[in-house]
Protein backbone atom coordinates (compact mmCIF):
# COMPACT_ATOMS: atom_id res chain seq x y z
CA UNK A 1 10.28 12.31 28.50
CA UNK A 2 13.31 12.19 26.42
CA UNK A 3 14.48 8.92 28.28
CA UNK A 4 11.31 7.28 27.44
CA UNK A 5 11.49 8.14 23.65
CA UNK A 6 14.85 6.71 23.80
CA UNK A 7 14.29 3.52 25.67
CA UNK A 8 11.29 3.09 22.67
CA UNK A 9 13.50 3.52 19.79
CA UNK A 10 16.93 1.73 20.98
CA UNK A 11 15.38 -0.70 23.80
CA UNK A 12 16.65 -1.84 27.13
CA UNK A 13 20.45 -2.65 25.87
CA UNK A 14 22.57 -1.77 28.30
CA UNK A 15 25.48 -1.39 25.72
CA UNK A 16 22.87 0.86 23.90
CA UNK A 17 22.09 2.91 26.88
CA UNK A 18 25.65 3.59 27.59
CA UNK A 19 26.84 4.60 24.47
CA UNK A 20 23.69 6.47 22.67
CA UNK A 21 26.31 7.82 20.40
CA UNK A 22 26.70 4.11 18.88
CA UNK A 23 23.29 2.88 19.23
CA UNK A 24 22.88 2.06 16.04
CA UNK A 25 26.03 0.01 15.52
CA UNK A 26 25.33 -2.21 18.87
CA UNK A 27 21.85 -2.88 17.51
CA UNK A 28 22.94 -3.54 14.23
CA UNK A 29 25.15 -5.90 15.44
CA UNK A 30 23.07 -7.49 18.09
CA UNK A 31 20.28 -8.10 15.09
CA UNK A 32 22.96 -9.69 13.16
CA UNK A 33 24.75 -11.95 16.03
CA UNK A 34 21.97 -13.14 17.60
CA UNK A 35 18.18 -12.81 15.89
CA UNK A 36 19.60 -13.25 12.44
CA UNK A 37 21.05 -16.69 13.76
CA UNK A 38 18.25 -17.64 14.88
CA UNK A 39 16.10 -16.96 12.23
CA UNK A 40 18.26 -18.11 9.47
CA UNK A 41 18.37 -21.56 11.50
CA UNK A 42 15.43 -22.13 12.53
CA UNK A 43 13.57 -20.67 9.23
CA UNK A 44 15.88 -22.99 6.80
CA UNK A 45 16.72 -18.90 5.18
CA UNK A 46 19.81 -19.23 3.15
CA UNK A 47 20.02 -15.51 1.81
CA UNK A 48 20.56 -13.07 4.69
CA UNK A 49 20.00 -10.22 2.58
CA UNK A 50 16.20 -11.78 2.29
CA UNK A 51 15.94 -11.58 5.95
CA UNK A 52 17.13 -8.12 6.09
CA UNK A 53 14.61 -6.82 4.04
CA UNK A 54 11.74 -9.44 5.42
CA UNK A 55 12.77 -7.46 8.78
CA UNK A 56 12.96 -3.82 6.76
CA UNK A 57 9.41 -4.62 6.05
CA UNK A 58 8.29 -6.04 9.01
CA UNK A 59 9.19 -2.62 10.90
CA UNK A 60 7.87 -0.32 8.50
CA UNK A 61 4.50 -2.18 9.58
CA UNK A 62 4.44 -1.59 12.81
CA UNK A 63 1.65 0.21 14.06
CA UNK A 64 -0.28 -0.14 10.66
């Protein structure tokens, strides 16, 4: 059960998986290298910090 409750908070990363100790770093950075990019592209978003929070706020919603 513990596995499962871990694959829902930190995903399917394999980096994440193997180093649980850094999870949050590695996802951190994957948000930042690769959706972040995307977004701030494709969106025309100028102000990262605005997508960081737009994100903040989309998470808090989930399940609401």
């Amino acid at each position: 059960m513990q596995q499962l409750e871990m694959r829902l908070i930190y995903g399917m990363y394999p980096d994440v998986i193997n180093n649980i100790a850094e999870s949050s770093e590695i996802l951190k950075e994957l948000a930042t290298s690769y959706l972040y990019k995307y977004i701030s592209t494709s969106g025309n978003i100028r102000k990262p910090e605005i997508l960081e929070n737009l994100l903040m706020a989309l998470s808090l919603q989930v399940g609401s």
